[in-house]
C-alpha atoms as a PDB file:
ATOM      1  CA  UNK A   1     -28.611  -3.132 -22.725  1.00  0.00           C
ATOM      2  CA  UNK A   2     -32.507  -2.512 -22.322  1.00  0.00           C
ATOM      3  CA  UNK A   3     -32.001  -1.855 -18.222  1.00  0.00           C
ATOM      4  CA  UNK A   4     -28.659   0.666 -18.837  1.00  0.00           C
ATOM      5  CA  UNK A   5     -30.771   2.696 -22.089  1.00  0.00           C
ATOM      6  CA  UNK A   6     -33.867   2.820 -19.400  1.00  0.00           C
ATOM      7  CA  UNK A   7     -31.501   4.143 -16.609  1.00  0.00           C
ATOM      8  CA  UNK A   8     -29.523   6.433 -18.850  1.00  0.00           C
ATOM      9  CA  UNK A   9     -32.732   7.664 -20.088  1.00  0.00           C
ATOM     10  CA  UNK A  10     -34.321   8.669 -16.786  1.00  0.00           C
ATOM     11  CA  UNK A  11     -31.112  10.460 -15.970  1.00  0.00           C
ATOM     12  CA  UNK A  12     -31.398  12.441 -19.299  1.00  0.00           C
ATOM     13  CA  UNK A  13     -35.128  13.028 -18.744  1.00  0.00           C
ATOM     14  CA  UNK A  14     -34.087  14.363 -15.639  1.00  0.00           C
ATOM     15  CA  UNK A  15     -31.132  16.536 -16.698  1.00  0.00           C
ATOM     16  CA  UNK A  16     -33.154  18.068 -19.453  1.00  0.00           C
ATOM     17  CA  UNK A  17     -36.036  19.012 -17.410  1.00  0.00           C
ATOM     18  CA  UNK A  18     -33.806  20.514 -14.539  1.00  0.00           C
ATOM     19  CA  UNK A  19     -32.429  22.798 -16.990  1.00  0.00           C
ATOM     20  CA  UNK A  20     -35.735  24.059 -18.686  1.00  0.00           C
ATOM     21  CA  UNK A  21     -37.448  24.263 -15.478  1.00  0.00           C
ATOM     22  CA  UNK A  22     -34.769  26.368 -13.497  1.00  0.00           C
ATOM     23  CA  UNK A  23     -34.738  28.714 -16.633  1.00  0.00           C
ATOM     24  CA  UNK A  24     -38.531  29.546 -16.236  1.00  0.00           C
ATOM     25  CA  UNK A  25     -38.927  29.257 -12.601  1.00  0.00           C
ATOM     26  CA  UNK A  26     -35.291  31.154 -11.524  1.00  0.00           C
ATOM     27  CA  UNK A  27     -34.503  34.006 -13.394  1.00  0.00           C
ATOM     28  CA  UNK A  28     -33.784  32.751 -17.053  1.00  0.00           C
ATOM     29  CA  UNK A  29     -30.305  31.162 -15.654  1.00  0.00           C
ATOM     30  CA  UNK A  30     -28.859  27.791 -17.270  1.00  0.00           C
ATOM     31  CA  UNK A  31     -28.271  25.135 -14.357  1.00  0.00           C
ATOM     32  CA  UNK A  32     -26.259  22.111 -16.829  1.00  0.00           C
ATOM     33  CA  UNK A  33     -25.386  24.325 -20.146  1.00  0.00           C
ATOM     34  CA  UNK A  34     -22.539  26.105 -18.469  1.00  0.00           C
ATOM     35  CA  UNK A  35     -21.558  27.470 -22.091  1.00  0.00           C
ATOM     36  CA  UNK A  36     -25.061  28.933 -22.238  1.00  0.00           C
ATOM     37  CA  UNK A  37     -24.302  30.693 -19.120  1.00  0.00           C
ATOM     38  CA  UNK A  38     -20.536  31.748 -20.332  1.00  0.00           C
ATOM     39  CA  UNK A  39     -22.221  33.242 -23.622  1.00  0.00           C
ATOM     40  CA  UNK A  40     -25.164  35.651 -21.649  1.00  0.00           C
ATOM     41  CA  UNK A  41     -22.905  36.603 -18.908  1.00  0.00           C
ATOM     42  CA  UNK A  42     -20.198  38.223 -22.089  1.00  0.00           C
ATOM     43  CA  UNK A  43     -23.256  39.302 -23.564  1.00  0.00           C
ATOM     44  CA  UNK A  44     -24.607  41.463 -20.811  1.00  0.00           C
ATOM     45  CA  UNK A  45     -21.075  42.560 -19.594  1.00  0.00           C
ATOM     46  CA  UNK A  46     -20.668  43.978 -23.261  1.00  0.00           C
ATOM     47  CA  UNK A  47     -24.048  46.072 -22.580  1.00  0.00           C
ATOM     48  CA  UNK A  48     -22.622  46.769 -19.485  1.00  0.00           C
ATOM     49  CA  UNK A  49     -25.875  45.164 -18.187  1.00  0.00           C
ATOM     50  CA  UNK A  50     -24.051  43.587 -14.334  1.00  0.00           C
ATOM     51  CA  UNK A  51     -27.057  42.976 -12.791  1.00  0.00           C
ATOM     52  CA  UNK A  52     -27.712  40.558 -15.451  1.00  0.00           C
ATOM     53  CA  UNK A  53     -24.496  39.377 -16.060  1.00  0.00           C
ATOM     54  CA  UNK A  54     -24.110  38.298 -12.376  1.00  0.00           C
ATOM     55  CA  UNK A  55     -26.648  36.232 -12.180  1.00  0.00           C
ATOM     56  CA  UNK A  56     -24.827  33.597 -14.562  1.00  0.00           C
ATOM     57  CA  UNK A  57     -22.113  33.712 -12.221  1.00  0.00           C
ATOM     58  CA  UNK A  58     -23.305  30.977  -9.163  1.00  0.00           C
ATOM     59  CA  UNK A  59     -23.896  28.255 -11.819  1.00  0.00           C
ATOM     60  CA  UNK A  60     -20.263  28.248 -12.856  1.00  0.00           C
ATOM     61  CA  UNK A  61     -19.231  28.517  -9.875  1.00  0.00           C
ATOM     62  CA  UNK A  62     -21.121  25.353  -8.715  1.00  0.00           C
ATOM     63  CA  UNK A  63     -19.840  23.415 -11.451  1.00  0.00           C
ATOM     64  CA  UNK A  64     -16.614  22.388 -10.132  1.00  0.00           C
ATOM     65  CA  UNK A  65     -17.423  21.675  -6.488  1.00  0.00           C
ATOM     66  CA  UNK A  66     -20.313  19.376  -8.434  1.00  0.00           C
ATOM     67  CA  UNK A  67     -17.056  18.081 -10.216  1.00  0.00           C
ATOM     68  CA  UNK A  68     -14.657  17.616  -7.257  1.00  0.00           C
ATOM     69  CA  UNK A  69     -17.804  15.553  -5.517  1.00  0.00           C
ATOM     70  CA  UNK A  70     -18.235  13.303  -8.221  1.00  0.00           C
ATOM     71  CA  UNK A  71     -14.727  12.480  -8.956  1.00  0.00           C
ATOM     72  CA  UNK A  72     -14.154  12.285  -5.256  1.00  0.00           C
ATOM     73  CA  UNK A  73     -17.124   9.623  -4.882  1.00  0.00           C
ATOM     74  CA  UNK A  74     -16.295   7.450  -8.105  1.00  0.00           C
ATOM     75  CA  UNK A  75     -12.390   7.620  -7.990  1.00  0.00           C
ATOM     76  CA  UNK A  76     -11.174   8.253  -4.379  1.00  0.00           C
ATOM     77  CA  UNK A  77     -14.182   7.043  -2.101  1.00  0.00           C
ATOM     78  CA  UNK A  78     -16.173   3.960  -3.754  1.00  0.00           C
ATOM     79  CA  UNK A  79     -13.328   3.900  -6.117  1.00  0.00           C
ATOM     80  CA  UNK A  80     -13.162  -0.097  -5.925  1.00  0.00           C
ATOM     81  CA  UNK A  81     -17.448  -0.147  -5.958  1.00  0.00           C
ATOM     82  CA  UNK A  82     -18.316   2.080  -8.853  1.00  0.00           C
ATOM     83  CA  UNK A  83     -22.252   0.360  -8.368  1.00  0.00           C
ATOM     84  CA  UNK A  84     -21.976   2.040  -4.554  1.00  0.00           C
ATOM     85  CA  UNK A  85     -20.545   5.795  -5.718  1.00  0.00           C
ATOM     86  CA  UNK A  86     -23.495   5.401  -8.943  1.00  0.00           C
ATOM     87  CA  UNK A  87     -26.021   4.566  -6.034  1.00  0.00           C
ATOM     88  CA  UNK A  88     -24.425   7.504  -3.402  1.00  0.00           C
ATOM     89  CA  UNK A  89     -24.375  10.155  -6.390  1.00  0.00           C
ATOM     90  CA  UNK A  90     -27.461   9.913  -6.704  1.00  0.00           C
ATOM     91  CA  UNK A  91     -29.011   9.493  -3.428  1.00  0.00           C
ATOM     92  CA  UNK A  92     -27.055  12.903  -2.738  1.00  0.00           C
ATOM     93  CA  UNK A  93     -28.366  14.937  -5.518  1.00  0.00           C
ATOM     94  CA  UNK A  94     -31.974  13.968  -5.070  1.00  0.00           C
ATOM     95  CA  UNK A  95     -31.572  14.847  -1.415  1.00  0.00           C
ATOM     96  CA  UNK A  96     -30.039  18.286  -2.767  1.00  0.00           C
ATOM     97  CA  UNK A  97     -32.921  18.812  -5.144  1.00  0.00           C
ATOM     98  CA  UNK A  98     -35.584  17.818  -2.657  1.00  0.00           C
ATOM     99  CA  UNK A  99     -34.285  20.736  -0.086  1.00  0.00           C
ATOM    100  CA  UNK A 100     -34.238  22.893  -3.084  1.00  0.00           C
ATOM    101  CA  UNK A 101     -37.561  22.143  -3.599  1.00  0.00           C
ATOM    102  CA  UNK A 102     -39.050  22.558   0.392  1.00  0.00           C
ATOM    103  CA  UNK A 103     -37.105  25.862   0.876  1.00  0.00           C
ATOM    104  CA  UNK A 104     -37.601  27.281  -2.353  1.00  0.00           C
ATOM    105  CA  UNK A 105     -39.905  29.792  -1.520  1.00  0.00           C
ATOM    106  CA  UNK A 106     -37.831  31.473   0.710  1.00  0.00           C
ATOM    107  CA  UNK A 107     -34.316  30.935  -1.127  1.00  0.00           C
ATOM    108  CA  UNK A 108     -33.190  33.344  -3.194  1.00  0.00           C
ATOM    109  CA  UNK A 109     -32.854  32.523  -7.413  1.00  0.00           C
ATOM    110  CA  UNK A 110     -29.234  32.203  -6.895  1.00  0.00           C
ATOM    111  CA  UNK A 111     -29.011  29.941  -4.291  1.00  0.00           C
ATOM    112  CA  UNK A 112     -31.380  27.760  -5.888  1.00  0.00           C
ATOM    113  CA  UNK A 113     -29.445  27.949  -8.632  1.00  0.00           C
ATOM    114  CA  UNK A 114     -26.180  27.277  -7.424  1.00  0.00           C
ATOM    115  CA  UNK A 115     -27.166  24.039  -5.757  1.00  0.00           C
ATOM    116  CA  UNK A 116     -29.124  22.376  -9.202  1.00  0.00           C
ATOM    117  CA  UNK A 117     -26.289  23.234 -11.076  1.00  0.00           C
ATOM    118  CA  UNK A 118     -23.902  21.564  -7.882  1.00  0.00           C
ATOM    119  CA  UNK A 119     -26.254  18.589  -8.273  1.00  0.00           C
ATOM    120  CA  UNK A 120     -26.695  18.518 -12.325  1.00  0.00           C
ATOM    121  CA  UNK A 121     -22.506  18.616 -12.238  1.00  0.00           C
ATOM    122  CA  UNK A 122     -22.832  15.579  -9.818  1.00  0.00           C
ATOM    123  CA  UNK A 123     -24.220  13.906 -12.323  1.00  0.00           C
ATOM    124  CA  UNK A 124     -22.646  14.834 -15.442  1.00  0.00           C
ATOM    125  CA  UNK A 125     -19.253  13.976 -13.999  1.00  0.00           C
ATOM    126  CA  UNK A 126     -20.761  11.003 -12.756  1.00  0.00           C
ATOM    127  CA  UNK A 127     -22.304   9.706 -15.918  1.00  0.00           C
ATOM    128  CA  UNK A 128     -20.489   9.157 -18.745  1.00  0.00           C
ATOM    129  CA  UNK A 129     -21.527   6.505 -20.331  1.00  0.00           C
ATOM    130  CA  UNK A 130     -24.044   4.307 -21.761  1.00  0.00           C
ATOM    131  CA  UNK A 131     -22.657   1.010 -22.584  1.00  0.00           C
ATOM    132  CA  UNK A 132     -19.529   0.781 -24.134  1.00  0.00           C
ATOM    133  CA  UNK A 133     -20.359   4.692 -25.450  1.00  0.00           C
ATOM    134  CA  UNK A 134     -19.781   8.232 -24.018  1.00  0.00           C
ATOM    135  CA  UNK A 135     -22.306  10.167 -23.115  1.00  0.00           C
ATOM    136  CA  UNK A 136     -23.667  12.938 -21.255  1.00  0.00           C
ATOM    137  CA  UNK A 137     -27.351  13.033 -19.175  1.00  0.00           C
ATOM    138  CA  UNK A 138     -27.434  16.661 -18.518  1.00  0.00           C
ATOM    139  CA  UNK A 139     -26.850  18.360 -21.864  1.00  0.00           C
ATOM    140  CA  UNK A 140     -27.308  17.276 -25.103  1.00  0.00           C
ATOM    141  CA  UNK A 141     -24.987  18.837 -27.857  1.00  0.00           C
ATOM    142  CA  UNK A 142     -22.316  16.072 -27.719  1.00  0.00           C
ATOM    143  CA  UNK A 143     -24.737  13.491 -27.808  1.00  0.00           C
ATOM    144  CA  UNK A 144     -26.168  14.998 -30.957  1.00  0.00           C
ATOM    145  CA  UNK A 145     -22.513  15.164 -32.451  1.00  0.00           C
ATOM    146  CA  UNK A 146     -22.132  11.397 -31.385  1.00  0.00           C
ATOM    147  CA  UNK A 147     -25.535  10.791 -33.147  1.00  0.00           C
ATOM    148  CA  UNK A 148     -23.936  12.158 -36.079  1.00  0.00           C
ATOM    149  CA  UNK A 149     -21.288  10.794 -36.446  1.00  0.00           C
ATOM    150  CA  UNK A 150     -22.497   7.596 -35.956  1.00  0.00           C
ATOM    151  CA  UNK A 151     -25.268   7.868 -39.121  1.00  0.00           C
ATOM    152  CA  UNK A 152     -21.792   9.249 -40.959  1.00  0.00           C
ATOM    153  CA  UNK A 153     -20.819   5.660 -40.353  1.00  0.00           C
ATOM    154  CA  UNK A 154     -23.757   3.854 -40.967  1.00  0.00           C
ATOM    155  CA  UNK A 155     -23.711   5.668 -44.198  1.00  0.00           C
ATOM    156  CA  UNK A 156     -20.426   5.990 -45.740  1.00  0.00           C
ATOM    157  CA  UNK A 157     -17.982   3.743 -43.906  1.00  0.00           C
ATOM    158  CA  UNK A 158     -17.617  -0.192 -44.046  1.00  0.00           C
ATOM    159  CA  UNK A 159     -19.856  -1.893 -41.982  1.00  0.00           C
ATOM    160  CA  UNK A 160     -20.219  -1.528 -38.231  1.00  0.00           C
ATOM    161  CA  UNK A 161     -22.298  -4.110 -36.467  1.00  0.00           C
ATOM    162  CA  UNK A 162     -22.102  -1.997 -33.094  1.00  0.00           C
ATOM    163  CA  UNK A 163     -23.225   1.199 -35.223  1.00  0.00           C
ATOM    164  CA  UNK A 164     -27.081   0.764 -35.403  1.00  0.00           C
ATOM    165  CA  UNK A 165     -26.905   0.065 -31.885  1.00  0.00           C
ATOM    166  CA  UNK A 166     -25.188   3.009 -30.763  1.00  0.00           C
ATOM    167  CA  UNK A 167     -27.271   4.877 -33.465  1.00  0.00           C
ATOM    168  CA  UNK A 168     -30.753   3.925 -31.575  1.00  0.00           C
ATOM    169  CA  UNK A 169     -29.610   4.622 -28.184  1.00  0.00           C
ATOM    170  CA  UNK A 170     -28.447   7.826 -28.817  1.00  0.00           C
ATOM    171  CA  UNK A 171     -31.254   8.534 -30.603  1.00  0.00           C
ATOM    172  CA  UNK A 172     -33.561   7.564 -27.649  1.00  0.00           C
ATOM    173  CA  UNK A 173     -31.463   9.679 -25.329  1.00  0.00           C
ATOM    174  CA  UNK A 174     -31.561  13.193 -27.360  1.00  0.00           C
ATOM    175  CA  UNK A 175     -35.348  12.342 -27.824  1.00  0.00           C
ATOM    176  CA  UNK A 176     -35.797  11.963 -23.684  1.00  0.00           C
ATOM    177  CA  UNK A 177     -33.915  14.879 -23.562  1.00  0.00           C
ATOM    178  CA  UNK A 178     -35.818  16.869 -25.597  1.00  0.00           C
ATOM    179  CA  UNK A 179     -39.235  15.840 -24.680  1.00  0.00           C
ATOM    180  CA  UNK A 180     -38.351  16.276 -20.884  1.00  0.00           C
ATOM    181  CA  UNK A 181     -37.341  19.942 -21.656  1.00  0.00           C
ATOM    182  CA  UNK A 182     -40.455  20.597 -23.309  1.00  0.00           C
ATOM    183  CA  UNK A 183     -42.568  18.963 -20.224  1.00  0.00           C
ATOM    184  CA  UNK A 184     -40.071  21.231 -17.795  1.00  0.00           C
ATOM    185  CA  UNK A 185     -41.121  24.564 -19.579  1.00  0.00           C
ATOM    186  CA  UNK A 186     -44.709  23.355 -19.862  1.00  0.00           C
ATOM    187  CA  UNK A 187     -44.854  21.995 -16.131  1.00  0.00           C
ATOM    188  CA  UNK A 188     -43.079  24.673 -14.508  1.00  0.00           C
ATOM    189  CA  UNK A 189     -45.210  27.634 -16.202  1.00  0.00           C
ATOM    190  CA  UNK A 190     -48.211  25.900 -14.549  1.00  0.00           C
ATOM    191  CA  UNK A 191     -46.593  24.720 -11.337  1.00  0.00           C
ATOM    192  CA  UNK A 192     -44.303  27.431 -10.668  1.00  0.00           C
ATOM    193  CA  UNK A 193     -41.238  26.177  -8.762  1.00  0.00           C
ATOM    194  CA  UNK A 194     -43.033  23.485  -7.474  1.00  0.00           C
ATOM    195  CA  UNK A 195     -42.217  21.560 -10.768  1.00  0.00           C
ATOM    196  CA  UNK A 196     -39.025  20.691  -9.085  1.00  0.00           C
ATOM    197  CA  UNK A 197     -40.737  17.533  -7.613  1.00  0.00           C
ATOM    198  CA  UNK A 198     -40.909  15.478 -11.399  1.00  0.00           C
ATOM    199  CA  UNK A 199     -37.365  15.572 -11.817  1.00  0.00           C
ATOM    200  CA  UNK A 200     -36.937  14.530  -8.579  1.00  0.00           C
ATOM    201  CA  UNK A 201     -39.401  11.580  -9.155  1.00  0.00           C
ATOM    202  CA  UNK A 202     -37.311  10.683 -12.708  1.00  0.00           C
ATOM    203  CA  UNK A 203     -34.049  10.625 -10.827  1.00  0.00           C
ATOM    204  CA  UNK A 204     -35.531   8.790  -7.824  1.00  0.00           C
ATOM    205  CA  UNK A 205     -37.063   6.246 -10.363  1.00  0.00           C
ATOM    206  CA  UNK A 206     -33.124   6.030 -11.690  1.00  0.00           C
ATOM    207  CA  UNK A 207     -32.249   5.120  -8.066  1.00  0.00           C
ATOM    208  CA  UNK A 208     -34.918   2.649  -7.694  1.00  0.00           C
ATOM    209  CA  UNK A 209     -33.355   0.993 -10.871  1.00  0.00           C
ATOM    210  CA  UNK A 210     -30.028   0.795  -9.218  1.00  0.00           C
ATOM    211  CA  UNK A 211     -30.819  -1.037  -6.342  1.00  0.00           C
ATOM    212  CA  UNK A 212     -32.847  -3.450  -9.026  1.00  0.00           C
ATOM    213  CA  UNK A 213     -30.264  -3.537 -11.783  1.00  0.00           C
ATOM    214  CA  UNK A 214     -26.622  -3.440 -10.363  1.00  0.00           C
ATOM    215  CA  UNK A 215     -25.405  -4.201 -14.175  1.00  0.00           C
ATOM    216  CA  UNK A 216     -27.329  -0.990 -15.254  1.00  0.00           C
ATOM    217  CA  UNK A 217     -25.800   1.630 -12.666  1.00  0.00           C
ATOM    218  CA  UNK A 218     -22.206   0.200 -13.415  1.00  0.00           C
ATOM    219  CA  UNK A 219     -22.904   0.752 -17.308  1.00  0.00           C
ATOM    220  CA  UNK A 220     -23.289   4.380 -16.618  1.00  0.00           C
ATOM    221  CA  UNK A 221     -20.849   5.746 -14.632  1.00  0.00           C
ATOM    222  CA  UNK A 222     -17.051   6.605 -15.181  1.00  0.00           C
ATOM    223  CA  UNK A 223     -15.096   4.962 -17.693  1.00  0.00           C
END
């Protein structure tokens, strides 16, 4: 279990700085929390504000090519190696995030945009679990839920001997999560977009793990 916490960790690391760091460096746009994106783009459409509104748009838009990909990889291409499509998913959005990060300069916010949320999609579909328990690597509020609801059980219902278990790792998770969001804003206000390169060293560590812990990568992916 330590190898598949470390490897669902690095993804989460990765997921959470992705998100903080294309909100400060690309135009205050979600790239995983497509509800966050839903919410501001009704927001500024009520104000009337379009400009603003439209700029929410290419992130859900990404989301379910990012989808289609992931399912494609996991169910239809490596559908009888899930340790393959875990390795290829991630291979593919590392190589998406590392283009990001040469032509950034000269790409426009919304392209940028569009293809971290392609790849962040990529890997939520493609990680969903830790274990024997869902999970997600690229947001955080239904870990948090899962979190609680396991303490509920620690708590008040008879006793669990799995519950602890799943109680720590998903406690480890939301706290990778967290901290890497915090190190994305920090990072990224004194790297500018360049910033992009640490989560592509976290996921690239993840991929190094694969090829090092087969039992790991298969732990993570689809149910």
């Amino acid at each position: 279990m330590n190898s598949t916490l470390r490897f669902a960790a690095l993804l989460s690391a990765g997921g959470g700085f992705l998100d903080s760091y294309a909100w400060v460096a690309h135009g205050h746009v979600f790239t995983n929390a497509q509800t966050g994106n839903i919410i501001l783009f009704g927001v500024f459409a009520a104000q009337d504000e379009w400009r603003q509104a439209l700029r929410h748009v290419p992130p859900m838009l990404a989301f379910f090519p990012g989808v289609f990909t992931a399912q494609w990889l996991h169910k239809r291409r490596f559908s009888d190696d899930q340790v393959r499509a875990t390795a290829v998913s991630l291979c593919v959005e590392v190589v998406i995030l590392t283009i990001v990060g040469v032509l950034s300069p000269a790409l426009p916010d919304t392209v940028s945009v569009a293809a971290i949320a392609f790849a962040a999609t990529m890997q939520s579909s493609g990680f969903q679990r830790v274990g024997k328990w869902p999970y997600t690597s690229v947001v955080t509020t239904a870990n948090l839920r899962s979190l609680g609801e396991t303490l509920f059980a620690i708590m008040f219902l008879p006793h669990n001997p799995e519950a602890s278990d799943q109680a720590r790792t998903l406690a480890a998770i939301c706290a990778f999560f967290v901290c890497s969001a915090i190190a994305g804003a920090t990072l990224t206000v004194i790297f500018g977009k360049s910033a992009i390169v640490f989560p592509i060293i976290l996921l690239s560590l993840a991929l190094l793990s694969c090829f090092r812990d087969p039992h790991a990568r298969a732990e993570t992916g689809l149910p």
